[in-house]
Protein backbone atom coordinates (compact mmCIF):
# COMPACT_ATOMS: atom_id res chain seq x y z
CA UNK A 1 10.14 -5.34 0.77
CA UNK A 2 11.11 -6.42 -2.82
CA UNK A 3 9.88 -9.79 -1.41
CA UNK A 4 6.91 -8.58 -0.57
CA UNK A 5 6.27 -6.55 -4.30
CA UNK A 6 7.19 -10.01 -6.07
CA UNK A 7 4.57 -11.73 -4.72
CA UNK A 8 2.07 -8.98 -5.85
CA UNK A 9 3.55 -9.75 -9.14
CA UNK A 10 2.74 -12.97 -8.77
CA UNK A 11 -0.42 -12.52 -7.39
CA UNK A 12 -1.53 -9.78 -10.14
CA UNK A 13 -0.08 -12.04 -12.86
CA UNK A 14 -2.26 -15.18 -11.27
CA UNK A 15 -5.48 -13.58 -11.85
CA UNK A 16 -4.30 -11.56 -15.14
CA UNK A 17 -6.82 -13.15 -17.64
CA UNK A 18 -9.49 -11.78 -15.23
CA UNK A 19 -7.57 -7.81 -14.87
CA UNK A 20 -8.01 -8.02 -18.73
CA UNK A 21 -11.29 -9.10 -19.11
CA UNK A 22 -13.56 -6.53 -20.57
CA UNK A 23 -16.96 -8.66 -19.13
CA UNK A 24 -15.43 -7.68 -15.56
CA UNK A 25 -15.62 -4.27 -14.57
CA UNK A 26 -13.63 -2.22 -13.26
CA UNK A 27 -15.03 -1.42 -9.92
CA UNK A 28 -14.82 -5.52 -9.32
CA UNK A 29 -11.38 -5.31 -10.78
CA UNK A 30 -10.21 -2.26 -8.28
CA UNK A 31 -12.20 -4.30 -5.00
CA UNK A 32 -10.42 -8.15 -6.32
CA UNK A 33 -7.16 -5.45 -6.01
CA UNK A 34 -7.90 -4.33 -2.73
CA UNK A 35 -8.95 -7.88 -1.38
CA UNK A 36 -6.00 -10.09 -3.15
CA UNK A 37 -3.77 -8.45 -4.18
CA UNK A 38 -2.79 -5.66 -1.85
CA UNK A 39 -2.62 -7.72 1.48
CA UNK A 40 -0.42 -10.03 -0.02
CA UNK A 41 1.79 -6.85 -0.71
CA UNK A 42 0.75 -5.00 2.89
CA UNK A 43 1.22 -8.26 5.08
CA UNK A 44 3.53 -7.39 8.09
CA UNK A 45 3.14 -3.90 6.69
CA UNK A 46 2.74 -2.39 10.54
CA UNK A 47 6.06 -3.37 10.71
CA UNK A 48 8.39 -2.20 7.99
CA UNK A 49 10.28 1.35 8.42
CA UNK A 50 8.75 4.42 6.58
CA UNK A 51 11.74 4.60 4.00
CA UNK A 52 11.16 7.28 0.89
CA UNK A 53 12.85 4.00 -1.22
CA UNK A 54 10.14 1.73 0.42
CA UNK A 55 6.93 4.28 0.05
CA UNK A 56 8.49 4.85 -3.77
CA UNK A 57 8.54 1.26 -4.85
CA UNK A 58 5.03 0.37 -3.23
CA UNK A 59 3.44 3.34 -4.95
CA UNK A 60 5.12 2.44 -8.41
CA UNK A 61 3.56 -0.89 -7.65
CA UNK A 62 0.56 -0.10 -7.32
CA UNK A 63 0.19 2.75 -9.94
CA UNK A 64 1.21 0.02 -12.50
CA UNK A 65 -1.96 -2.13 -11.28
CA UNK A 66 -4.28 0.74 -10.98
CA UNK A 67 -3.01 1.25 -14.86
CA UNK A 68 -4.04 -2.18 -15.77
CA UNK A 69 -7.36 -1.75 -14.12
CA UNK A 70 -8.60 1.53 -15.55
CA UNK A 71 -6.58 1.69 -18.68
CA UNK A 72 -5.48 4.73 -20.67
CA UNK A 73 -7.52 7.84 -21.29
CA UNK A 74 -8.38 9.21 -24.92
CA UNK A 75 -7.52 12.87 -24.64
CA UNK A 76 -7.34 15.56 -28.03
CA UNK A 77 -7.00 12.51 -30.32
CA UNK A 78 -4.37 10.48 -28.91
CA UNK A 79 -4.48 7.72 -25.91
CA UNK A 80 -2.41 8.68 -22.91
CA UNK A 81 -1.73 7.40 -19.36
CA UNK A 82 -3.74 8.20 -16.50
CA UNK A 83 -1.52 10.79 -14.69
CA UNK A 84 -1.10 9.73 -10.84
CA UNK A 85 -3.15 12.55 -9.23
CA UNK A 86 -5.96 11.02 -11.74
CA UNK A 87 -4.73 7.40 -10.01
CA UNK A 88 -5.55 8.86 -6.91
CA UNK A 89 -9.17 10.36 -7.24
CA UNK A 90 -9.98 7.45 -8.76
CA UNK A 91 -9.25 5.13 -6.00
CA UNK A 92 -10.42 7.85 -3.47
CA UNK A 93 -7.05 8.51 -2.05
CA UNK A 94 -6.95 4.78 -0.41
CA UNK A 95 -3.48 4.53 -1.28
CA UNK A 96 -1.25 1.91 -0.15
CA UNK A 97 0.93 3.88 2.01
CA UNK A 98 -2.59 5.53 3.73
CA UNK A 99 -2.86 2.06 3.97
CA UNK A 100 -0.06 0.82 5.72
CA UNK A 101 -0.17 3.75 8.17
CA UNK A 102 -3.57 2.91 9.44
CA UNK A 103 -2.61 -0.63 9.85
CA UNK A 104 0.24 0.89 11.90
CA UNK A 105 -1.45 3.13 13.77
CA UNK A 106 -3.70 -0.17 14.59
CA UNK A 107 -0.90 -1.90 15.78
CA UNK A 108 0.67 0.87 17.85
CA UNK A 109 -2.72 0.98 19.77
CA UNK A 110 -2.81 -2.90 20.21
CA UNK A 111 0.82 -1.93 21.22
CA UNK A 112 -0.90 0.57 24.40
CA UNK A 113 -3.63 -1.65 25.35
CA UNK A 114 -1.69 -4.97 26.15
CA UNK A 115 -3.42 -7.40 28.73
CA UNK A 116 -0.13 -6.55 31.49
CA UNK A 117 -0.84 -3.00 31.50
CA UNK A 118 2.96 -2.70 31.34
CA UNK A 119 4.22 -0.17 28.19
CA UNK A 120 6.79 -1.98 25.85
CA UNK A 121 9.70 0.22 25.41
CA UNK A 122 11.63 -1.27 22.75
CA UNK A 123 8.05 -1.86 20.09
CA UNK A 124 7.51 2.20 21.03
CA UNK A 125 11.26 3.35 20.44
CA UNK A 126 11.00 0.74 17.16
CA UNK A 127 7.08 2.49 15.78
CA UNK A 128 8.95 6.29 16.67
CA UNK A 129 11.78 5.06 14.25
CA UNK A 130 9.47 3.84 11.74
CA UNK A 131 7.85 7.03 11.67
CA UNK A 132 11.40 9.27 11.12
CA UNK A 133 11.95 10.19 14.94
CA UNK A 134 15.48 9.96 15.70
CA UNK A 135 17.16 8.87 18.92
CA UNK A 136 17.56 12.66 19.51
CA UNK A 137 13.62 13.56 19.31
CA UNK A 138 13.28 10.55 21.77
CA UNK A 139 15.85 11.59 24.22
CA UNK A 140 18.34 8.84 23.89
């Protein structure tokens, strides 16, 4: 996964000069996000295990681009940080980890409707462990 979040980096710090721009705003900002930036972080996504260490370093990844994007807020006097529940309603709640589980979900149903008709143990046992089921909640 670090992989993954330094080629973000390198994808956010590509297109930098246009994140800063003030002739851009920031609802084309937030969709160039979305369309470069986060598929470059979310590719194979379907497939990584629901860690808290994972879900914490993709969400402090993109908190720090959602804080280049819509900047700090002027509040009694002083300029502060958007808080991350602010993050949030901002972006509508299309997180990246809402993200990666409907990509998941996507690929567990491609998962139930292959062409043999035959159900794939081992991808089914591997999406339950992604999702925090133990070999005891699957009877194994």
């Amino acid at each position: 996964m670090k992989e993954r979040i330094v080629l973000g980096n390198k994808a956010f710090f590509a297109n930098k000069k246009t994140f800063q721009s003030k002739l851009i705003s920031k609802n084309a900002k937030l969709k160039l996000y979305f369309s470069v930036i986060r598929p470059v972080v979310t590719y194979a996504c379907e497939t990584l295990i629901s860690k808290e260490t994972i879900i914490n370093r993709l969400m402090d990844f993109e908190r720090k681009i959602l804080r280049k994007i819509f900047g700090p807020t002027y509040e009694n006097g002083s300029w502060r940080i958007k808080t991350d529940q602010k993050l949030d309603k901002l972006i509508k709640h299309k997180n990246i980890i809402n993200f990666a589980r409907v990509q998941r979900l996507g690929w567990y149903g491609h998962i139930e409707r292959n062409k043999n008709g035959q159900r794939n143990t081992r991808l089914e046992t591997h999406f339950k462990e992604a999702n925090g089921e133990t070999k005891d909640t699957l009877g194994g």
